[in-house]
C-alpha atoms as a PDB file:
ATOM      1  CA  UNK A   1       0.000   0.000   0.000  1.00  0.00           C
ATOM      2  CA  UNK A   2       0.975   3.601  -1.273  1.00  0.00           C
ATOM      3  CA  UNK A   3       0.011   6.483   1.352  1.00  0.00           C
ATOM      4  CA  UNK A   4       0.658   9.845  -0.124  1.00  0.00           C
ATOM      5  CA  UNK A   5       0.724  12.351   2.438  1.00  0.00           C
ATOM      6  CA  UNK A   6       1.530  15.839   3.671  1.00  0.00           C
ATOM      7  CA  UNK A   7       3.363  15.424   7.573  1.00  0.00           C
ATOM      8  CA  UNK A   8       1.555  19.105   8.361  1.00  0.00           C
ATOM      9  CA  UNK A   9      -1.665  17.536   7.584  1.00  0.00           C
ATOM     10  CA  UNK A  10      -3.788  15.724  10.269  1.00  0.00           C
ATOM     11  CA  UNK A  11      -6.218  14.450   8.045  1.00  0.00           C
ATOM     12  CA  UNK A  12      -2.634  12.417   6.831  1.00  0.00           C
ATOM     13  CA  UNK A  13      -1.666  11.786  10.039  1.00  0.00           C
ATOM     14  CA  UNK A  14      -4.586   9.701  10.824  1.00  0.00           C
ATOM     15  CA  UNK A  15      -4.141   7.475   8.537  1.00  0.00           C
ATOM     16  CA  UNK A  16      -0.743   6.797   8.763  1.00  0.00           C
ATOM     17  CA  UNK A  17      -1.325   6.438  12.740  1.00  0.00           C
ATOM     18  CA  UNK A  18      -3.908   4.207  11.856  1.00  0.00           C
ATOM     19  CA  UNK A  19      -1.985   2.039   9.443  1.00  0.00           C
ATOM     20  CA  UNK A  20       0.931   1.637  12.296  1.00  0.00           C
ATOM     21  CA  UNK A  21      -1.667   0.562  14.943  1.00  0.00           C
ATOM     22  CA  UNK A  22      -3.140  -1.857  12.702  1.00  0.00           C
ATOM     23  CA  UNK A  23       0.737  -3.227  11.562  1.00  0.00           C
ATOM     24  CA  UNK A  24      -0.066  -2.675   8.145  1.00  0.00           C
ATOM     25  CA  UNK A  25       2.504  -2.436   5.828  1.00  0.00           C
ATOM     26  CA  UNK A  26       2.774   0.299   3.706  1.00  0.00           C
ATOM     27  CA  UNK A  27       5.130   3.212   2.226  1.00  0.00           C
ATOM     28  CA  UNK A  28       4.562   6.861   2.849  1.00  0.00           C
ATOM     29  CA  UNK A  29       5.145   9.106  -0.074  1.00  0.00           C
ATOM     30  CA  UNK A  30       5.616  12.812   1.577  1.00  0.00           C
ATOM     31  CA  UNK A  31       3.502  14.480  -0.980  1.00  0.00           C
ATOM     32  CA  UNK A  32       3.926  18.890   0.198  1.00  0.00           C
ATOM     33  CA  UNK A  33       1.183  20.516  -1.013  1.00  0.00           C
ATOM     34  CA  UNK A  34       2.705  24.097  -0.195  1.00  0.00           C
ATOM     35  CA  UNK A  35       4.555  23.630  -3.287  1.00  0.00           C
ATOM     36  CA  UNK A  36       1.604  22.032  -5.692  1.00  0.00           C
ATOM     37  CA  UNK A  37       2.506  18.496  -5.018  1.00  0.00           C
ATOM     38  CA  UNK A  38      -1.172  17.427  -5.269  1.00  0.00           C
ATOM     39  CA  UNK A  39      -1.479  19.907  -8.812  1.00  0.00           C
ATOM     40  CA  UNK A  40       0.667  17.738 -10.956  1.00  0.00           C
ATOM     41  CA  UNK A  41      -1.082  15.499 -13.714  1.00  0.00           C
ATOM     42  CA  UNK A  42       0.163  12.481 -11.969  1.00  0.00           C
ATOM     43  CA  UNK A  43      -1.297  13.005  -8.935  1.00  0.00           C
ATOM     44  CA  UNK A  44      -4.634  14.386 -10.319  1.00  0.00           C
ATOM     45  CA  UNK A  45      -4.546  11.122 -12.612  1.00  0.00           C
ATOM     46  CA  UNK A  46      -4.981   9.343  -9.146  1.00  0.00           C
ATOM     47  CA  UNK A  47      -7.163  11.759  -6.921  1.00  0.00           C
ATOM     48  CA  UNK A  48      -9.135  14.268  -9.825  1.00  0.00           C
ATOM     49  CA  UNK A  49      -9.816  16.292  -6.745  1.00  0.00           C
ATOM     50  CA  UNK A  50      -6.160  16.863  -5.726  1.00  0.00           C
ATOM     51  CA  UNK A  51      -6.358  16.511  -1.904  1.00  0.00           C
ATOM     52  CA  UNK A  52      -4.179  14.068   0.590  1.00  0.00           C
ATOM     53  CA  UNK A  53      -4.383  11.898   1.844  1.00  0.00           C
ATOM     54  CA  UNK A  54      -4.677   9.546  -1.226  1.00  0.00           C
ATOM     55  CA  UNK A  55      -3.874   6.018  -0.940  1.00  0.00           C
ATOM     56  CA  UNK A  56      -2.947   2.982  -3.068  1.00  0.00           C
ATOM     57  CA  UNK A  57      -4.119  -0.267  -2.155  1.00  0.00           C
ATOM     58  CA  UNK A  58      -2.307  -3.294  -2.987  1.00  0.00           C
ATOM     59  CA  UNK A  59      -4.451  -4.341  -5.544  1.00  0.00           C
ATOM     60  CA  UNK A  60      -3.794  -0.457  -7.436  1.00  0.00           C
ATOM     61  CA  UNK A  61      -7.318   1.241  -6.413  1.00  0.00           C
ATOM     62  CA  UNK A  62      -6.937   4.334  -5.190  1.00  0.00           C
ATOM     63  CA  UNK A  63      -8.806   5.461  -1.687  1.00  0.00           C
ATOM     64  CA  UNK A  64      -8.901   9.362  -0.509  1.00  0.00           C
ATOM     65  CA  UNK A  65     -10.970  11.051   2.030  1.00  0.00           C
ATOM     66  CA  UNK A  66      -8.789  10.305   5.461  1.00  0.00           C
ATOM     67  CA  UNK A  67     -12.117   8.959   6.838  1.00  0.00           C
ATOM     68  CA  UNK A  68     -13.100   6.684   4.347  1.00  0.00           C
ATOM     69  CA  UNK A  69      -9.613   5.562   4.332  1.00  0.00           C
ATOM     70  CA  UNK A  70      -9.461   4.619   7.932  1.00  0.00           C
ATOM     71  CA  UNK A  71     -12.500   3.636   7.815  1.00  0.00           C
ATOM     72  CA  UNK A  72     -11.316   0.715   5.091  1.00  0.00           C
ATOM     73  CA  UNK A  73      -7.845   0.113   6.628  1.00  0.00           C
ATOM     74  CA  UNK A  74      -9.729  -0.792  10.031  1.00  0.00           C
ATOM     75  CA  UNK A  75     -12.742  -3.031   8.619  1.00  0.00           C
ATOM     76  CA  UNK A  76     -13.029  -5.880  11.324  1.00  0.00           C
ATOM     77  CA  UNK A  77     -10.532  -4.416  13.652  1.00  0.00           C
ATOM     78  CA  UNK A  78     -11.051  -3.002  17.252  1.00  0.00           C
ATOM     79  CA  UNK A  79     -11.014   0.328  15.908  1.00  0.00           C
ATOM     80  CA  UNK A  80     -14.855  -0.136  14.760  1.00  0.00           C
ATOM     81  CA  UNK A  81     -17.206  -1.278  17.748  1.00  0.00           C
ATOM     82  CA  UNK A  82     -18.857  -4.256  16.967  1.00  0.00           C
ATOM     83  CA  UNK A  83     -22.264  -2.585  18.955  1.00  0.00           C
ATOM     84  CA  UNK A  84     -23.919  -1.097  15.742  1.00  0.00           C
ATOM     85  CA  UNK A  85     -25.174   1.981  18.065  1.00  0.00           C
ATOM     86  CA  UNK A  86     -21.709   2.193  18.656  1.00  0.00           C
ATOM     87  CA  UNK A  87     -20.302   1.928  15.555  1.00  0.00           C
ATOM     88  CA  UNK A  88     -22.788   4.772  14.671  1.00  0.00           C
ATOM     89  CA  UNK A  89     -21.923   7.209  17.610  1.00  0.00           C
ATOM     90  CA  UNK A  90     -18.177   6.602  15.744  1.00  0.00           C
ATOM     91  CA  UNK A  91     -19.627   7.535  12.350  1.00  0.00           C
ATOM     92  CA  UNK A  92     -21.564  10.564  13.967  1.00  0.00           C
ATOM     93  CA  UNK A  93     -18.210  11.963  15.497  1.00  0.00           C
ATOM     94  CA  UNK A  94     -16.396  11.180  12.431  1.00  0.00           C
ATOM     95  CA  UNK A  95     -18.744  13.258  10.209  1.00  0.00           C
ATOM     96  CA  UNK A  96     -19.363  16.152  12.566  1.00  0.00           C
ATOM     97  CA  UNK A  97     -15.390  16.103  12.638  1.00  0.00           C
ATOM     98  CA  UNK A  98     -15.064  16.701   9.147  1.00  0.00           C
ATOM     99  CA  UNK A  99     -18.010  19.077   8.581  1.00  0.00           C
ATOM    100  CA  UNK A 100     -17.738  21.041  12.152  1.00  0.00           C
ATOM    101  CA  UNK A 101     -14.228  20.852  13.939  1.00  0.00           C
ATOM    102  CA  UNK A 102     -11.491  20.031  10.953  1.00  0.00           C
ATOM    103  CA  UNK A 103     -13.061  23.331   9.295  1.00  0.00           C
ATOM    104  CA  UNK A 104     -12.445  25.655  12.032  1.00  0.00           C
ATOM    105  CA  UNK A 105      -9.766  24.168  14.643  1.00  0.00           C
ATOM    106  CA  UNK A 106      -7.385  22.885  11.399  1.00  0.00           C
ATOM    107  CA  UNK A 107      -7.555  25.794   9.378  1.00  0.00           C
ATOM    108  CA  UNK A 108      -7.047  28.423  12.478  1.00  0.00           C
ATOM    109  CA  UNK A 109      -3.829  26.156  12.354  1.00  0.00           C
ATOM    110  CA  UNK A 110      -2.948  26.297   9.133  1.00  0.00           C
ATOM    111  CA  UNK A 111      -3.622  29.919   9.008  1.00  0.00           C
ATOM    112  CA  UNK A 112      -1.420  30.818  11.942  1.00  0.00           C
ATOM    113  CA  UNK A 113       1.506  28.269  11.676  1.00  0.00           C
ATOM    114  CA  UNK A 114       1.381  27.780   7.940  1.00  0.00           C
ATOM    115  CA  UNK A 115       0.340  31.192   6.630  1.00  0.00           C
ATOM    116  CA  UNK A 116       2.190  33.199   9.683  1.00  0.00           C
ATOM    117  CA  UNK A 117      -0.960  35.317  10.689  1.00  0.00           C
ATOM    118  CA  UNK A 118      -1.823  36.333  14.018  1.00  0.00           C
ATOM    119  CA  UNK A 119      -4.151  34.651  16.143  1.00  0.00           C
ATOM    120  CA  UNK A 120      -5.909  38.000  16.254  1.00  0.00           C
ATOM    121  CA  UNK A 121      -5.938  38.425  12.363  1.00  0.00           C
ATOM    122  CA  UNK A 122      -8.184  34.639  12.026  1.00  0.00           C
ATOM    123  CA  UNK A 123     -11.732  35.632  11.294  1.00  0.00           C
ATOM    124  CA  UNK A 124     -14.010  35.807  14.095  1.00  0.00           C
ATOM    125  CA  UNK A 125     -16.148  33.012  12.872  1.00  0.00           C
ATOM    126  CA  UNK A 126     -13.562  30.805  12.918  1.00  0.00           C
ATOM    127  CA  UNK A 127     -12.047  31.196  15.922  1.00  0.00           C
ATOM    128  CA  UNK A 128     -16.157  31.079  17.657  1.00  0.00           C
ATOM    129  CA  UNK A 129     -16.318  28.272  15.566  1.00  0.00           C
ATOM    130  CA  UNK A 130     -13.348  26.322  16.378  1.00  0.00           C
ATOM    131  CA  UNK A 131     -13.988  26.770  20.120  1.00  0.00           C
ATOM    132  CA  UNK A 132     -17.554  25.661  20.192  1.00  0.00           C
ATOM    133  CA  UNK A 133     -16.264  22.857  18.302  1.00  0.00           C
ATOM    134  CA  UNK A 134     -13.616  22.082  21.330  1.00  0.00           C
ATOM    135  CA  UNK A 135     -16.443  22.953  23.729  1.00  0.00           C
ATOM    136  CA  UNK A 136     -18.746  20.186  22.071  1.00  0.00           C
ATOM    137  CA  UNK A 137     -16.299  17.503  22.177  1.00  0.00           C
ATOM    138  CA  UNK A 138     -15.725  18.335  26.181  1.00  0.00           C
ATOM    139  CA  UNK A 139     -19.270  17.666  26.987  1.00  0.00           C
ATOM    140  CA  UNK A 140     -19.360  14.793  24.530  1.00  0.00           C
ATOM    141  CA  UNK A 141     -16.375  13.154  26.922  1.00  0.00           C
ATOM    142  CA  UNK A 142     -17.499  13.990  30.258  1.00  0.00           C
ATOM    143  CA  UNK A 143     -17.754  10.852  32.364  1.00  0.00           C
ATOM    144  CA  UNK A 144     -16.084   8.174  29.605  1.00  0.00           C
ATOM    145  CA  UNK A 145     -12.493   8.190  28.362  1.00  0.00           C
ATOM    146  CA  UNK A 146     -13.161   7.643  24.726  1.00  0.00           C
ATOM    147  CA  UNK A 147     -15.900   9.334  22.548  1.00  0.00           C
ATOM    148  CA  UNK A 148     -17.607   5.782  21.161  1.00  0.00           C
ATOM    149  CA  UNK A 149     -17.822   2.380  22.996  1.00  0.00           C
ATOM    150  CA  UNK A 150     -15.945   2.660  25.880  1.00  0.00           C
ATOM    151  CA  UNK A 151     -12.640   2.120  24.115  1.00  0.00           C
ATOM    152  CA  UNK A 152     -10.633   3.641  21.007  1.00  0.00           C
ATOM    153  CA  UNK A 153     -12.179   3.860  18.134  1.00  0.00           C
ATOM    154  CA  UNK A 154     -11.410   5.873  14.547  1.00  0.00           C
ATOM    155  CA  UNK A 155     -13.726   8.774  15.948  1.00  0.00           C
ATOM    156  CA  UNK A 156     -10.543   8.799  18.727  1.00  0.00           C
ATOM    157  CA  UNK A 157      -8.115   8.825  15.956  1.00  0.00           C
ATOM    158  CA  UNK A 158     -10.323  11.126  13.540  1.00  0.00           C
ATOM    159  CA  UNK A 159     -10.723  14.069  16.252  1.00  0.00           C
ATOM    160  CA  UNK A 160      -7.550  13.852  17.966  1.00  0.00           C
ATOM    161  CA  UNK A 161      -4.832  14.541  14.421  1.00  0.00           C
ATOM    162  CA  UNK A 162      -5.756  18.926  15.042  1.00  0.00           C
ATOM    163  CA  UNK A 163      -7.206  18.984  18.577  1.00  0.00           C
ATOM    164  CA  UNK A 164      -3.808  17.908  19.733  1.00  0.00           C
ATOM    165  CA  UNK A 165      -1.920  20.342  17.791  1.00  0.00           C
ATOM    166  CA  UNK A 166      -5.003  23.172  18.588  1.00  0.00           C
ATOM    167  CA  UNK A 167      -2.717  25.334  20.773  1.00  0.00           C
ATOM    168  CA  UNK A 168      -0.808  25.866  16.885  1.00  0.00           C
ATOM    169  CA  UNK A 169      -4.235  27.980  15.795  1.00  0.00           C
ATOM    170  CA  UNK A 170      -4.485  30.217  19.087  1.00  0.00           C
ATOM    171  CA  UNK A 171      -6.923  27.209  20.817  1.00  0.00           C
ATOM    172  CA  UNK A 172      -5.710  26.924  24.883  1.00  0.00           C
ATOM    173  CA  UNK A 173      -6.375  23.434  25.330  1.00  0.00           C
ATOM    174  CA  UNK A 174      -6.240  24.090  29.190  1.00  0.00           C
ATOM    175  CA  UNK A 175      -9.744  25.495  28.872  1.00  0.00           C
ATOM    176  CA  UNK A 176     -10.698  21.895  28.377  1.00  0.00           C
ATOM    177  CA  UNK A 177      -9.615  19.919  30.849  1.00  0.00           C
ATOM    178  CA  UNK A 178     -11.488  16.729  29.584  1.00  0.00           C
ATOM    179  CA  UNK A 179     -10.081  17.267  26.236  1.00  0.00           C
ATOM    180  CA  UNK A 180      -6.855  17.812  27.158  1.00  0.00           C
ATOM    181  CA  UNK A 181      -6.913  13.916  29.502  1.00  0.00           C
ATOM    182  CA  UNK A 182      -8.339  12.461  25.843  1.00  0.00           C
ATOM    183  CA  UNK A 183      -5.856  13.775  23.597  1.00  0.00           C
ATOM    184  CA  UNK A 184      -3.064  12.080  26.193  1.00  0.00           C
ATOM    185  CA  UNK A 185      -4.792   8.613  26.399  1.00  0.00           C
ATOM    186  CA  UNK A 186      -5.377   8.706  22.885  1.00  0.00           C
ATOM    187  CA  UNK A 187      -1.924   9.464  21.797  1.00  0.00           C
ATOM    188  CA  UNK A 188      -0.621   6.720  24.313  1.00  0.00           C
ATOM    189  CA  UNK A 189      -3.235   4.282  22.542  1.00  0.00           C
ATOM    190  CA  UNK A 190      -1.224   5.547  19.242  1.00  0.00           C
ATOM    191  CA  UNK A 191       1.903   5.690  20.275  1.00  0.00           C
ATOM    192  CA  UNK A 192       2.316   9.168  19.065  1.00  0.00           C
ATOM    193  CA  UNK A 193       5.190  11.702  20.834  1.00  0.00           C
ATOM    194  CA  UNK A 194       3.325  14.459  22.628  1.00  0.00           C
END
């Protein structure tokens, strides 16, 4: 399997931290799309849209969408609860991470650390956006260690890749206490340096 990737990018991250907690074998291809990396005709003859993470199975399909990817890479593993309420709570995080936290809490980071704004110079909405999104997530952990079936799961994996790095986009973390005890046991769960 072919993972093509951008290291700044959580949305790559996950899957790559997925992969290595699943022992799946696969090679990363650092793919920087500051510099057009996705743009190239090669690239777009793999993923028309352009966007990492894209990934080559072993069989040659291509996969993109981080979620859909873990989503595949973890079929039948403990990463999915076998409960199907479960498995949906994991689904529900997963898409309200993609349509209601990644927006706000990634790009504030991308903006500041990427793009060398401010914190003050994000737009309002963002920033409101990006901490009702952190404020969300702390009531949806209150009183359980994980966010879906008592354990880790890909909505784990899916949220944590930019609430761990949120401090990067002006976000104080310590405002959320519960957040901030997830984002530890979920990178000890991944093995990934604090």
């Amino acid at each position: 399997m072919k993972i093509y990737g951008d290291s700044k990018s959580g949305n790559c991250l996950k899957v790559k931290w997925t992969a290595d907690y699943l022992g799946l074998s696969y090679a990363w291809i650092e793919t920087d799309i500051m510099v057009g990396a996705t743009r190239t005709a090669a690239f777009l003859a793999m993923n028309p849209a352009g966007q990492v993470p894209t990934v080559i199975l072993p069989d040659g399909r291509p996969l993109a969408q981080s979620n859909a990817i873990i989503l595949h890479l973890a079929e039948g593993s403990d990463l999915i609860p076998a409960d199907a309420y479960q498995r949906a709570r994991m689904l529900e995080w997963m898409f309200w991470e993609q349509y209601s936290h990644e927006p706000y809490v990634a790009v504030a980071r991308f903006q500041v650390r990427y793009l060398g704004k401010s914190a003050a110079e994000i737009e309002p909405r963002i920033v409101e956006r990006g901490e009702a999104a952190l404020r969300r997530l702390e009531e949806g952990l209150a009183g359980q260690p994980f966010l879906a079936g008592g354990s880790l799961s890909l909505a784990d994996v899916a949220l944590v890749a930019y609430t761990r790095v949120a401090h990067e986009g002006g976000f104080e973390l310590t405002n959320y206490p519960a957040v901030q005890a997830w984002v530890g046991r979920v990178e000890k769960a991944l093995e990934i340096a604090a």
